[in-house]
N, C-alpha and C. Protein backbone atom coordinates (compact mmCIF):
# COMPACT_ATOMS: atom_id res chain seq x y z
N UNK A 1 4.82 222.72 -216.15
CA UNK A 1 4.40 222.43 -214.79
C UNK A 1 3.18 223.28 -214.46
N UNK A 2 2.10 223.00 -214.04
CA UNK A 2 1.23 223.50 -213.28
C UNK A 2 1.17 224.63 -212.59
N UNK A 3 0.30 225.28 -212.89
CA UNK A 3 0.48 226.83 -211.88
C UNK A 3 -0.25 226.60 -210.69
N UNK A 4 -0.96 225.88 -210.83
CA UNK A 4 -1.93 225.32 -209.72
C UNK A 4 -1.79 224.19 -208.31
N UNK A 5 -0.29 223.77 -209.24
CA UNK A 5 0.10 222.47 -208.11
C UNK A 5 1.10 223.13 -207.40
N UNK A 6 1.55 222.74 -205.92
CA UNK A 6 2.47 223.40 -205.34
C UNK A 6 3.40 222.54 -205.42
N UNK A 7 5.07 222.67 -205.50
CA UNK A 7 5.80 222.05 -205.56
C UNK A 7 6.13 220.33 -204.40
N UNK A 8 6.17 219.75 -204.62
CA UNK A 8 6.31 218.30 -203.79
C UNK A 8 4.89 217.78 -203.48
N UNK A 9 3.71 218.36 -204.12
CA UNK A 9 2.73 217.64 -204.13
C UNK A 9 2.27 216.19 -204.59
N UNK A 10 3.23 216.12 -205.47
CA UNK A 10 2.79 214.69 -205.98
C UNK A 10 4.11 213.34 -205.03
N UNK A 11 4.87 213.97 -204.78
CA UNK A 11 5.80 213.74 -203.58
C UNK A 11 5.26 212.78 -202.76
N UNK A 12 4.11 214.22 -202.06
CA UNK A 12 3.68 213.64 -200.53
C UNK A 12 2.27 212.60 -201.10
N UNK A 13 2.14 212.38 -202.72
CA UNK A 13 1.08 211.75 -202.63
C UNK A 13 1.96 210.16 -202.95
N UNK A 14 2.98 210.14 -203.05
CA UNK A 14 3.43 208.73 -203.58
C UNK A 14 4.32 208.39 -201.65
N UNK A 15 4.41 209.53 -201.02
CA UNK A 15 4.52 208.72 -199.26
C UNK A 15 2.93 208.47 -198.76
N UNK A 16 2.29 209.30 -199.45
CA UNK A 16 0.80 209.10 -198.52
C UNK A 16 1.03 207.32 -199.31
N UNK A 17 0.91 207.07 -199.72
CA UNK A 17 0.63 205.79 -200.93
C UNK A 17 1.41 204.53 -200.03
N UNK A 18 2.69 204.79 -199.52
CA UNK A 18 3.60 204.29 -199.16
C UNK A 18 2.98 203.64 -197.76
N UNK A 19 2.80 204.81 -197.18
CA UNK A 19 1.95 204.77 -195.58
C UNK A 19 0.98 204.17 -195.90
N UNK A 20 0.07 204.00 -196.48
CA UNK A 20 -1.32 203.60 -196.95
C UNK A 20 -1.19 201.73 -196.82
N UNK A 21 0.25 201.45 -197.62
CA UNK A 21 0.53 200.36 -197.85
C UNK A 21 1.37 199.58 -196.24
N UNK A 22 1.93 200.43 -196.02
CA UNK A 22 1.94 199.27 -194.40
C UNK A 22 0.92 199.80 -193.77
N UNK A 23 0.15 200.26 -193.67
CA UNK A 23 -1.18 200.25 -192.74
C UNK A 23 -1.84 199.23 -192.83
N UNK A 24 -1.90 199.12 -194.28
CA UNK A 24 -3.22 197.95 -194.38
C UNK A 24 -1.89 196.05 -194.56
N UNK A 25 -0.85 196.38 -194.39
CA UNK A 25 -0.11 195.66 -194.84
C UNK A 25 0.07 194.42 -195.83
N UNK A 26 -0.24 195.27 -197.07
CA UNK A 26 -0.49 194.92 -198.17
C UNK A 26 0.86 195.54 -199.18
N UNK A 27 0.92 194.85 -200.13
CA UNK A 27 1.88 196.01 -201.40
C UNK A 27 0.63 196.15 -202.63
N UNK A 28 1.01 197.66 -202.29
CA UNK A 28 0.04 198.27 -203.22
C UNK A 28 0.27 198.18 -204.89
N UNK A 29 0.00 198.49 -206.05
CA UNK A 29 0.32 197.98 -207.38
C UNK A 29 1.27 199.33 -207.58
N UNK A 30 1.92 199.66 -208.20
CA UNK A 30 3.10 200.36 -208.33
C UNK A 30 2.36 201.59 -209.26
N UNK A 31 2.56 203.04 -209.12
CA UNK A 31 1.94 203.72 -209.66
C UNK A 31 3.26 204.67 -210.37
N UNK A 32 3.06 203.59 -211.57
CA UNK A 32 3.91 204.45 -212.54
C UNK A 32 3.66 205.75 -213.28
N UNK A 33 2.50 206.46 -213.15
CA UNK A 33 1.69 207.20 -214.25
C UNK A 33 2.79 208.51 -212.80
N UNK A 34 2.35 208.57 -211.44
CA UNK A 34 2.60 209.04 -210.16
C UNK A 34 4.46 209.53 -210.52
N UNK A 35 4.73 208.07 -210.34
CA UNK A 35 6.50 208.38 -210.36
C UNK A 35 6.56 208.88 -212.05
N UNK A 36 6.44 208.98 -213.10
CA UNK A 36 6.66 209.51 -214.22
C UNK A 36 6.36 211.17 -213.99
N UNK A 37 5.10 211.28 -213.43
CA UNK A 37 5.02 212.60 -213.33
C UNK A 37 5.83 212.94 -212.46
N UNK A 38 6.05 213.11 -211.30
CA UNK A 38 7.13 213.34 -210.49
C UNK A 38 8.42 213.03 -211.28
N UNK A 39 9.46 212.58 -211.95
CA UNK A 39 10.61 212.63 -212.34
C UNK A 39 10.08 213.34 -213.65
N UNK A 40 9.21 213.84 -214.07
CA UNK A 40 8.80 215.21 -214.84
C UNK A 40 9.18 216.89 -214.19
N UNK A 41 8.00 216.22 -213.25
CA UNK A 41 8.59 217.70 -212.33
C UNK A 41 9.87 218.06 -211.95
N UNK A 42 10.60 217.03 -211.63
CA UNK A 42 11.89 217.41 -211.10
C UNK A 42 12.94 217.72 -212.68
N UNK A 43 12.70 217.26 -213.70
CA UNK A 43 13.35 218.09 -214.83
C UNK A 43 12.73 219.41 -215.43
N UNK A 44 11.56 219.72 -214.97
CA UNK A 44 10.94 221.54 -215.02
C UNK A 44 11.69 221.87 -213.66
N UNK A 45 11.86 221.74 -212.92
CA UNK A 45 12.48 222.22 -211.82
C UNK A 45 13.74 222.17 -212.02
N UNK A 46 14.75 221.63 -212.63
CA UNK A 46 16.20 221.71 -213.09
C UNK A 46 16.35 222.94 -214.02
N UNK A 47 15.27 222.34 -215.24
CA UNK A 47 15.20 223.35 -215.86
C UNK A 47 15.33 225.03 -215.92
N UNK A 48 14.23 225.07 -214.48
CA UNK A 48 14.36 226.40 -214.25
C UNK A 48 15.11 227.05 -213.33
N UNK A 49 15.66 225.87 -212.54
CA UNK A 49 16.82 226.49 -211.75
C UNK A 49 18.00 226.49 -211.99
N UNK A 50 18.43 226.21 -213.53
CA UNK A 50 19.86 226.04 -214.36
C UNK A 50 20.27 227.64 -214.30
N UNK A 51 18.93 228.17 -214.84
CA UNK A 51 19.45 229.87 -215.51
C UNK A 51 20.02 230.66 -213.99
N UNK A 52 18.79 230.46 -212.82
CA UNK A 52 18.96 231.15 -211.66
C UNK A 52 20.64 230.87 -210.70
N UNK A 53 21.03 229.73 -211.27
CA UNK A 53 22.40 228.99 -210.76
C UNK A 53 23.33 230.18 -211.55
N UNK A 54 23.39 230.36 -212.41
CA UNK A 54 24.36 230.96 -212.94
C UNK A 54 24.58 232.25 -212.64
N UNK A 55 23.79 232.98 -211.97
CA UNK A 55 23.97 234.80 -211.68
C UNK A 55 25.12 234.54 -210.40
N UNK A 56 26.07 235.37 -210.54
CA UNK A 56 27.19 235.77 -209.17
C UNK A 56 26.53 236.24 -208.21
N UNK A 57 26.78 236.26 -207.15
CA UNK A 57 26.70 236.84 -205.95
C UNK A 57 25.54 235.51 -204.93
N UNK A 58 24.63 235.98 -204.15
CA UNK A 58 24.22 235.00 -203.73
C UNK A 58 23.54 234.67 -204.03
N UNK A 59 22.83 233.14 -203.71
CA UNK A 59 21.94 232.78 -204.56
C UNK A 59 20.31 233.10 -204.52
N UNK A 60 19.80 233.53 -205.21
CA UNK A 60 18.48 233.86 -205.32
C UNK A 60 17.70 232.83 -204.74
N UNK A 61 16.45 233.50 -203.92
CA UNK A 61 15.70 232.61 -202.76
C UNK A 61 14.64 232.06 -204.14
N UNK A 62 14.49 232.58 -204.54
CA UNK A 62 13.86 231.47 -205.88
C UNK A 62 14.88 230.28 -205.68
N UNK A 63 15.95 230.42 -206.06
CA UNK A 63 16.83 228.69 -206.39
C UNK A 63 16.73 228.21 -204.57
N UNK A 64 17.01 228.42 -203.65
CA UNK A 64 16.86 228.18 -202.75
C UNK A 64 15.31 227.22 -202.85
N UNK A 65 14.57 228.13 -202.64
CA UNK A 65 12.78 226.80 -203.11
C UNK A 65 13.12 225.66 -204.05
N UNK A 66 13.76 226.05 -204.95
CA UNK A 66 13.23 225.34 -205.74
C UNK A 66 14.47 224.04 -205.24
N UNK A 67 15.78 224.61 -205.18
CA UNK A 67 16.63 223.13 -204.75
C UNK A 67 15.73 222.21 -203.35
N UNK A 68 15.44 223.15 -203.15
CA UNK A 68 14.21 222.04 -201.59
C UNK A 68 13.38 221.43 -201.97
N UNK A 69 12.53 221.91 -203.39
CA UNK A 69 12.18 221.00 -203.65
C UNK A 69 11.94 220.11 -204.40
N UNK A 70 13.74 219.94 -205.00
CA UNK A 70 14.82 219.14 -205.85
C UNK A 70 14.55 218.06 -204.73
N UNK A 71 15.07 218.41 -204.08
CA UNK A 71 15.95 217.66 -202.48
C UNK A 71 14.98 216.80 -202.66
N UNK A 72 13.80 217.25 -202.20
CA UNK A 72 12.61 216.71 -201.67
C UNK A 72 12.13 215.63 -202.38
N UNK A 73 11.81 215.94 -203.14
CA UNK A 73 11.24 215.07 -204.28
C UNK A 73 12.54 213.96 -204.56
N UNK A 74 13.21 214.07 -204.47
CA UNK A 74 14.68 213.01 -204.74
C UNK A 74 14.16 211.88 -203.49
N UNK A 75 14.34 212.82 -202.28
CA UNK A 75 14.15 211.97 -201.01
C UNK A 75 12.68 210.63 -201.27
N UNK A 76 11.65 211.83 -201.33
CA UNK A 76 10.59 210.59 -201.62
C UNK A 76 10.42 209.91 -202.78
N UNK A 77 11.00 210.11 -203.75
CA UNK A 77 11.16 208.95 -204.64
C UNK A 77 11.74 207.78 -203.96
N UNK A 78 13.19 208.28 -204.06
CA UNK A 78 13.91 207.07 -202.69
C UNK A 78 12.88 206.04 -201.71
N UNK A 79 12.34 207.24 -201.16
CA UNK A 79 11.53 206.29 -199.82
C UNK A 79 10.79 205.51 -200.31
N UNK A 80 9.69 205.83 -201.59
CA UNK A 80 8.84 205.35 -202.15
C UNK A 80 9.76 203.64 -202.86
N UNK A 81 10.69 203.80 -203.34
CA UNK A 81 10.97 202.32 -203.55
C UNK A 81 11.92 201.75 -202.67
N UNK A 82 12.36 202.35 -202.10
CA UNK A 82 12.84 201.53 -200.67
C UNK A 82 12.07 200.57 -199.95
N UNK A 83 11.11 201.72 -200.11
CA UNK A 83 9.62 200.77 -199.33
C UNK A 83 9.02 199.63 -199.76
N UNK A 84 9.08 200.01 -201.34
CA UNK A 84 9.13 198.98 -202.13
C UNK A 84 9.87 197.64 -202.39
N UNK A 85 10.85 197.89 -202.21
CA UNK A 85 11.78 196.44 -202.08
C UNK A 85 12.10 196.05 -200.79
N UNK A 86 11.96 196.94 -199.79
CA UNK A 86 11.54 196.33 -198.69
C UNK A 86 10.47 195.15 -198.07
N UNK A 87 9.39 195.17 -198.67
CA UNK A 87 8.06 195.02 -198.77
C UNK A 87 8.27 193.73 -199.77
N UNK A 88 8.86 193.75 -200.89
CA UNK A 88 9.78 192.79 -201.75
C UNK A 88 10.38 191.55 -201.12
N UNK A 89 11.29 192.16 -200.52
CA UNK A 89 12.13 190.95 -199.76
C UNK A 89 11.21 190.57 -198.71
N UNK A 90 10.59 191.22 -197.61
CA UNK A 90 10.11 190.56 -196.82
C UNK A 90 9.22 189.25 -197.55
N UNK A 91 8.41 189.44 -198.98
CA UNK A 91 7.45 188.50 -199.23
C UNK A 91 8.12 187.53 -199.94
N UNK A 92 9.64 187.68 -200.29
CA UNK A 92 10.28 186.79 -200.71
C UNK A 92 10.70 186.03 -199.44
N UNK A 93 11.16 186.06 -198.09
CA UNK A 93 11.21 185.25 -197.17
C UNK A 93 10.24 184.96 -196.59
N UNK A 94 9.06 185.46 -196.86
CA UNK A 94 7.55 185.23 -195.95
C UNK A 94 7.46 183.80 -196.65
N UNK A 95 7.96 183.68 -198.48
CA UNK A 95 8.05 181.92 -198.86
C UNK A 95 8.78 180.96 -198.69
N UNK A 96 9.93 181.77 -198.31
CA UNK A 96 11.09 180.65 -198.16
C UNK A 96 11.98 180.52 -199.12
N UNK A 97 12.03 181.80 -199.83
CA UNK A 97 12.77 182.07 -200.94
C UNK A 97 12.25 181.32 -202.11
N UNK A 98 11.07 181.03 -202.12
CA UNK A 98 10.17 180.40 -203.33
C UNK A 98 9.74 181.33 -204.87
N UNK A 99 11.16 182.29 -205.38
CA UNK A 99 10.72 183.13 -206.24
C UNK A 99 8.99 182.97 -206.94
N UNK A 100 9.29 181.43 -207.85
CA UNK A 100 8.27 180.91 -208.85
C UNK A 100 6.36 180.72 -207.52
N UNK A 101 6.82 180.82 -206.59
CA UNK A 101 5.38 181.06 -206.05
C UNK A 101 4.90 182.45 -205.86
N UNK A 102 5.91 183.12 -205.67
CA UNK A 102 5.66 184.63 -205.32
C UNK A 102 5.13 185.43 -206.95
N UNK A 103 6.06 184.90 -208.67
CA UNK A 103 5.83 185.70 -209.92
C UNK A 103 4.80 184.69 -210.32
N UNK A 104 4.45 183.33 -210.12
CA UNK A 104 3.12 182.77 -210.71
C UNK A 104 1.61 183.54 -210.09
N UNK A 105 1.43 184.19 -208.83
CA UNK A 105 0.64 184.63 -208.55
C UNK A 105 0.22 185.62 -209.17
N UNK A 106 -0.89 185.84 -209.93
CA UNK A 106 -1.40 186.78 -210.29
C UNK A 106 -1.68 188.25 -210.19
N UNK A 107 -2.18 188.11 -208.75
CA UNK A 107 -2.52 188.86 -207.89
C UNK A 107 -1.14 190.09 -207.48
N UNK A 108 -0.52 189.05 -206.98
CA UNK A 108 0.76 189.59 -206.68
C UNK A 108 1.71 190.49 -208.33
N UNK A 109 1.85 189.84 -209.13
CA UNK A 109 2.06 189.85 -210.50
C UNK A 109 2.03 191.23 -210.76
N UNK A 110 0.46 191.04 -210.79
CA UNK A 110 -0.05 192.43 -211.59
C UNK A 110 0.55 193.83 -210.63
N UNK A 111 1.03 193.54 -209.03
CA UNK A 111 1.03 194.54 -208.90
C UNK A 111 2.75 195.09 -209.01
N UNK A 112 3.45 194.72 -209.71
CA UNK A 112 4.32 194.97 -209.74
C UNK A 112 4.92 195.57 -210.97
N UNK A 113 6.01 196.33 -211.00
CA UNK A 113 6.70 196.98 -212.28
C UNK A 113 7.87 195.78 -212.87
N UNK A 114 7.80 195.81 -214.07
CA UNK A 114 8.53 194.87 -214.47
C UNK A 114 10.21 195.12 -213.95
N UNK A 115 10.69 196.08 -213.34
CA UNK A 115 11.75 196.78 -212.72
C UNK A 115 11.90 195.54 -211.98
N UNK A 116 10.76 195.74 -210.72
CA UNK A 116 11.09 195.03 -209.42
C UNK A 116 10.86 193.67 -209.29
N UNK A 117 9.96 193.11 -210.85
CA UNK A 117 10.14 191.60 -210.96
C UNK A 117 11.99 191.72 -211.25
N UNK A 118 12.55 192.35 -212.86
CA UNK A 118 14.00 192.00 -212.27
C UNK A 118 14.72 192.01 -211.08
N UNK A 119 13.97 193.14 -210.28
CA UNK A 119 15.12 192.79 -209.00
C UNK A 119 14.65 191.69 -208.11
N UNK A 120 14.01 190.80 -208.26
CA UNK A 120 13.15 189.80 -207.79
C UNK A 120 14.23 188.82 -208.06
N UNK A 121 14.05 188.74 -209.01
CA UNK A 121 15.19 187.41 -209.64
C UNK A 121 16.41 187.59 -209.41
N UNK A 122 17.03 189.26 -209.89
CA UNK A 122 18.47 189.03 -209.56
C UNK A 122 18.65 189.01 -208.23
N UNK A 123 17.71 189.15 -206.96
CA UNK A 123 17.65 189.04 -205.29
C UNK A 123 17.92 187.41 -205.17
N UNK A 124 17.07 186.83 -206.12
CA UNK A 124 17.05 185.52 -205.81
C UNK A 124 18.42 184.80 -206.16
N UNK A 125 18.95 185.10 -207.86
CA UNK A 125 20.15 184.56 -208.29
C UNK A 125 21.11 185.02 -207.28
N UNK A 126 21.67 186.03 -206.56
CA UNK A 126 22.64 186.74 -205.33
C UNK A 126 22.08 185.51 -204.46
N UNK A 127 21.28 185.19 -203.92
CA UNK A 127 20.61 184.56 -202.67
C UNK A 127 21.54 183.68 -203.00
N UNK A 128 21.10 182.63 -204.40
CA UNK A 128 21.30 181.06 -204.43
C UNK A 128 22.71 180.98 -204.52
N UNK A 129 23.33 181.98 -205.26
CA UNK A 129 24.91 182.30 -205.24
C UNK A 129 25.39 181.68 -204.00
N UNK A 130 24.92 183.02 -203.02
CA UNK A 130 25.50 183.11 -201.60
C UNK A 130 25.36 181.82 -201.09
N UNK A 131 23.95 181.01 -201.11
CA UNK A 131 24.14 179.93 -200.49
C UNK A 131 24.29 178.23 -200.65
N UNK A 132 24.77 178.47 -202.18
CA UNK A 132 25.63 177.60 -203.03
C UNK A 132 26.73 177.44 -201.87
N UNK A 133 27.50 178.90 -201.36
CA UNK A 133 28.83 178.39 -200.85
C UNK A 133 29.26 177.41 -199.57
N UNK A 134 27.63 177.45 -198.89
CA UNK A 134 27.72 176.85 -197.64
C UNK A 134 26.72 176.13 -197.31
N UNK A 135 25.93 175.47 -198.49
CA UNK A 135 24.99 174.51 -198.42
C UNK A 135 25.04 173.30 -197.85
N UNK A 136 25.93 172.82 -197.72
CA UNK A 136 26.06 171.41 -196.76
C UNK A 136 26.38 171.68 -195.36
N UNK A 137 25.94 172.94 -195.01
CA UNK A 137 26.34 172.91 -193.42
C UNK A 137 25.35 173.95 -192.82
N UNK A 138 24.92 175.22 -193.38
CA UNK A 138 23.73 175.83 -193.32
C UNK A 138 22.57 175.71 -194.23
N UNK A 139 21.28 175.66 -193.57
CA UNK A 139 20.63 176.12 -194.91
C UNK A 139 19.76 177.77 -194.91
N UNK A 140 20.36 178.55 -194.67
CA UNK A 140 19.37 179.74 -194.49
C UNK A 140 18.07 180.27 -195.06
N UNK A 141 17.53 179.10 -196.16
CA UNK A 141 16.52 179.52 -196.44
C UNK A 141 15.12 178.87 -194.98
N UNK A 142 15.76 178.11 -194.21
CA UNK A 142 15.23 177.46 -193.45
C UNK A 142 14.41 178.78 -192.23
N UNK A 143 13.33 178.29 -191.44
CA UNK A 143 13.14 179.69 -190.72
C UNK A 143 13.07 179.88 -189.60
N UNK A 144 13.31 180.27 -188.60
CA UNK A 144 14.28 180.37 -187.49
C UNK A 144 13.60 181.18 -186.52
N UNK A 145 12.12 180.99 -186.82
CA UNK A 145 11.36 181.78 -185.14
C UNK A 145 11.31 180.68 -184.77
N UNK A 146 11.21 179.29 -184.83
CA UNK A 146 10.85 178.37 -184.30
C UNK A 146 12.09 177.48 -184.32
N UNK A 147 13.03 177.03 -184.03
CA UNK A 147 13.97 175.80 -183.68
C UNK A 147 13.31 174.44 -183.83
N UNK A 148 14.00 173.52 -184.75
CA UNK A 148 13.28 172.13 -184.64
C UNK A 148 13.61 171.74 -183.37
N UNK A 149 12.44 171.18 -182.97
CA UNK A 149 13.22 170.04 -181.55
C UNK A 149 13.31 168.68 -182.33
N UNK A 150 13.32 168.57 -183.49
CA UNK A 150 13.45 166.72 -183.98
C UNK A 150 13.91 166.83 -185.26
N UNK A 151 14.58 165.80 -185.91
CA UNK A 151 14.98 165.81 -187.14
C UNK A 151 14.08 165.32 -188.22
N UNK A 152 13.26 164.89 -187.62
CA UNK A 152 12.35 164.43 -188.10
C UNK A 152 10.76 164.98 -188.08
N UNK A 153 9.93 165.17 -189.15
CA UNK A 153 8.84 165.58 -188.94
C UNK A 153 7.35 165.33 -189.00
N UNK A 154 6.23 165.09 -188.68
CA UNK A 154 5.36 164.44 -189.47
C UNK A 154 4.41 165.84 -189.79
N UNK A 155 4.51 165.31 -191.09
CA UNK A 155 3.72 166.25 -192.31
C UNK A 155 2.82 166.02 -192.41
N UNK A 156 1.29 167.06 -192.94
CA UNK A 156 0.41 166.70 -193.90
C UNK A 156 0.27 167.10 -195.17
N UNK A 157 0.45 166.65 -196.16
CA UNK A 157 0.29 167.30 -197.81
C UNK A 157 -1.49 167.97 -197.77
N UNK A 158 -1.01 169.59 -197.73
CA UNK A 158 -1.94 170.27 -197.97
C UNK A 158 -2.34 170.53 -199.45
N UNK A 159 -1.27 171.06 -200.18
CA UNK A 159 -1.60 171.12 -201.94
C UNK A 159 -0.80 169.94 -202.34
N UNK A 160 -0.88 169.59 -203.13
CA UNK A 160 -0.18 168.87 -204.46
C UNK A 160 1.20 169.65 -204.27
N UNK A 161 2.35 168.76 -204.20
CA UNK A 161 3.46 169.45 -204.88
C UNK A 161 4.58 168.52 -205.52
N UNK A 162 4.19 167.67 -205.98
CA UNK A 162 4.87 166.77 -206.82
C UNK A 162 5.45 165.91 -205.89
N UNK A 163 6.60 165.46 -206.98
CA UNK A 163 7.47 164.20 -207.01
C UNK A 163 8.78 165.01 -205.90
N UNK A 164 9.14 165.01 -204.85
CA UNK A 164 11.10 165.43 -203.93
C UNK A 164 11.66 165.21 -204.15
N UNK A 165 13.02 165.43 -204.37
CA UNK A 165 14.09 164.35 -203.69
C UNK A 165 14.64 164.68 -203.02
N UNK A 166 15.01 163.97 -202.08
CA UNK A 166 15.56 164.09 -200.29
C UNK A 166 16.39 163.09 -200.17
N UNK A 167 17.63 162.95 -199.20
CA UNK A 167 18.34 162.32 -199.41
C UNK A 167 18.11 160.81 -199.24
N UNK A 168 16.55 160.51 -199.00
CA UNK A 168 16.44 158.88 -198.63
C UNK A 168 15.96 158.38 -200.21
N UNK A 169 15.81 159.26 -201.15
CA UNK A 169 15.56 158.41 -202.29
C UNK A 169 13.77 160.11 -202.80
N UNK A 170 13.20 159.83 -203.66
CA UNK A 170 11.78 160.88 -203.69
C UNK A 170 10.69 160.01 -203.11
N UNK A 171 10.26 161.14 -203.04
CA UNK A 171 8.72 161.03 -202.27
C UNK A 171 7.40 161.68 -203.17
N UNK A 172 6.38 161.07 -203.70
CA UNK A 172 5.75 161.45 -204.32
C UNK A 172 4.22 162.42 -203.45
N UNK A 173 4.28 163.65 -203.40
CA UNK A 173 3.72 164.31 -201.79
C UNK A 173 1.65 164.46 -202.81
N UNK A 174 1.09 163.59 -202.12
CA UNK A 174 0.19 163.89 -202.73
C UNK A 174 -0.95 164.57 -201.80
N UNK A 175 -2.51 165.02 -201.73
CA UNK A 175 -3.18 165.87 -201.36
C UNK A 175 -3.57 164.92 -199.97
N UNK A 176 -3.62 164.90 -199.10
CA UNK A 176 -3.98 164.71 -197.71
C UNK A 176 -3.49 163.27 -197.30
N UNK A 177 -2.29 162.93 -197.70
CA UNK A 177 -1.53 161.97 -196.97
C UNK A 177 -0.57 162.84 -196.02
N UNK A 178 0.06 161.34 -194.96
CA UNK A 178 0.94 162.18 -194.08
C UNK A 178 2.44 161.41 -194.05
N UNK A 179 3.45 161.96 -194.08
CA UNK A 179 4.91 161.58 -193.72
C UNK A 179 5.63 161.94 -192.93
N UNK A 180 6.56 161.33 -192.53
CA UNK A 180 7.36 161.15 -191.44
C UNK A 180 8.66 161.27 -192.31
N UNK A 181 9.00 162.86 -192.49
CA UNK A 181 10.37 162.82 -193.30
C UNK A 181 11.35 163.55 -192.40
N UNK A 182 12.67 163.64 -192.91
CA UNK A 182 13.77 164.58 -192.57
C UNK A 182 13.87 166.18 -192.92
N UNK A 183 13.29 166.68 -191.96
CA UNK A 183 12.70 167.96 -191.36
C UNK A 183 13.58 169.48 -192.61
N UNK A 184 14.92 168.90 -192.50
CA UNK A 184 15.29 169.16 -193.69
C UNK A 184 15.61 169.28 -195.45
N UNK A 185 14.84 167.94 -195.46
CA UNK A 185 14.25 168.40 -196.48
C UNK A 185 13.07 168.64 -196.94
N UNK A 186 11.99 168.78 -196.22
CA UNK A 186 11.11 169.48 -196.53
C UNK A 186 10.92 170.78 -195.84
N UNK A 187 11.49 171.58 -195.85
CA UNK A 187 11.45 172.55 -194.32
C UNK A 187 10.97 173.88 -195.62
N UNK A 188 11.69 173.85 -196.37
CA UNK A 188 11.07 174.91 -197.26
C UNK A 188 9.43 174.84 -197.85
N UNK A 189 9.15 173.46 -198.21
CA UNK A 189 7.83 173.08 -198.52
C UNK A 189 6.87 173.19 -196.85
N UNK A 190 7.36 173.40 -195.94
CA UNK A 190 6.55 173.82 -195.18
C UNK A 190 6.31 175.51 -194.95
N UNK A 191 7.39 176.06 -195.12
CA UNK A 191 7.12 177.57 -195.29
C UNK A 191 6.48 178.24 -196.40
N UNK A 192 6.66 177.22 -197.49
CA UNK A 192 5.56 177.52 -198.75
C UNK A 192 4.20 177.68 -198.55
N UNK A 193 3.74 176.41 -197.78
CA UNK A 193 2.35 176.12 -197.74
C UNK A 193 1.92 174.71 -198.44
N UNK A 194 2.67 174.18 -198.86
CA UNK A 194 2.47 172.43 -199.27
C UNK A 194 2.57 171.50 -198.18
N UNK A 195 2.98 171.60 -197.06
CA UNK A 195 2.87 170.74 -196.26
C UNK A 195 2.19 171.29 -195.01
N UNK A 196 1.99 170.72 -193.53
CA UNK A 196 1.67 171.29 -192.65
C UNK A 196 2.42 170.02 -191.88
N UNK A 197 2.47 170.88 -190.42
CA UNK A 197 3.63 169.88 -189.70
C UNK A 197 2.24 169.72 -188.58
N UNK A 198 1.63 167.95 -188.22
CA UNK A 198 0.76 167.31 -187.66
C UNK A 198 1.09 167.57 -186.04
């Protein structure tokens, strides 16, 4: 460890990072080089507070520092991917639970640890689980600042998104035609961004 760095420095640089990222409200690319060094430090810091643990009587204000800034560094790791899968899920409902639009993006892609793509998917497989059980009567991927007033909707096909099927038979949704479908089944293709409601 560094004689030069003060303890929880690299800490407060992975919350500065954190803060940085809802400011501009963006997710920043995941800085693994950051969290490696930090779960470095905190095993030189075990390290050296194993021997100081063991003397009787009370505990030496050396182990005292240094468990603070055990503590510490535990804490902002925590925060640091909390924030992270926080930030996660929100952009998984910002689609409508559209995993394959959120990991085809590039952009998005690159900025992630292959960690939190798994927890991406297994968020999603739990999701579809959960709402396997009550699909014919809720649909919660549906989105709920706005209430339909009609069952019906008229659409415009903004991108390409293929061939549907909906319960009147498929619909082949091509680039700037408009339909008059059942609000439910396209309600997710409107939170995607393939349709727009006229």
């Amino acid at each position: 460890m560094s004689d030069t760095r003060q303890y929880g420095e690299l800490a407060t640089q992975l919350i500065m990072e954190s803060r940085r990222s809802t400011q501009t409200d963006t997710l920043l690319k995941y800085n693994d080089s950051l969290v490696r060094a930090l779960i470095r430090e905190q095993r030189d810091l075990e390290k050296v507070a194993e021997p100081l643990a063991l003397h009787d009587g009370p505990p030496a204000p050396a182990l005292i520092v240094i468990e603070t800034a055990i503590n510490r560094n535990k804490r902002c790791l925590l925060a640091y991917h909390t924030h992270r899968t926080d930030r996660l899920r929100d952009m998984y409902w910002g689609v409508g639970g559209a995993l394959p639009h959120i990991l085809s993006n590039q952009d998005i892609r690159s900025r992630l640890s292959p960690h939190e793509v798994d927890f991406l998917r297994e968020y999603h497989t739990s999701i579809m689980e959960f709402r396997a059980d009550f699909a014919d009567e809720l649909d919660i991927m549906a989105s709920i600042t706005q209430p339909p007033k009609d069952l019906h909707a008229l659409v415009k096909v903004v991108r390409d998104c293929g061939e549907i099927q909906t319960e009147l038979g498929s619909i082949n949704f091509k680039k700037g035609e408009r339909y008059m479908v059942r609000r439910a089944d396209i309600e997710h293709l409107i939170v995607q961004g393939y349709l727009e409601e006229v």
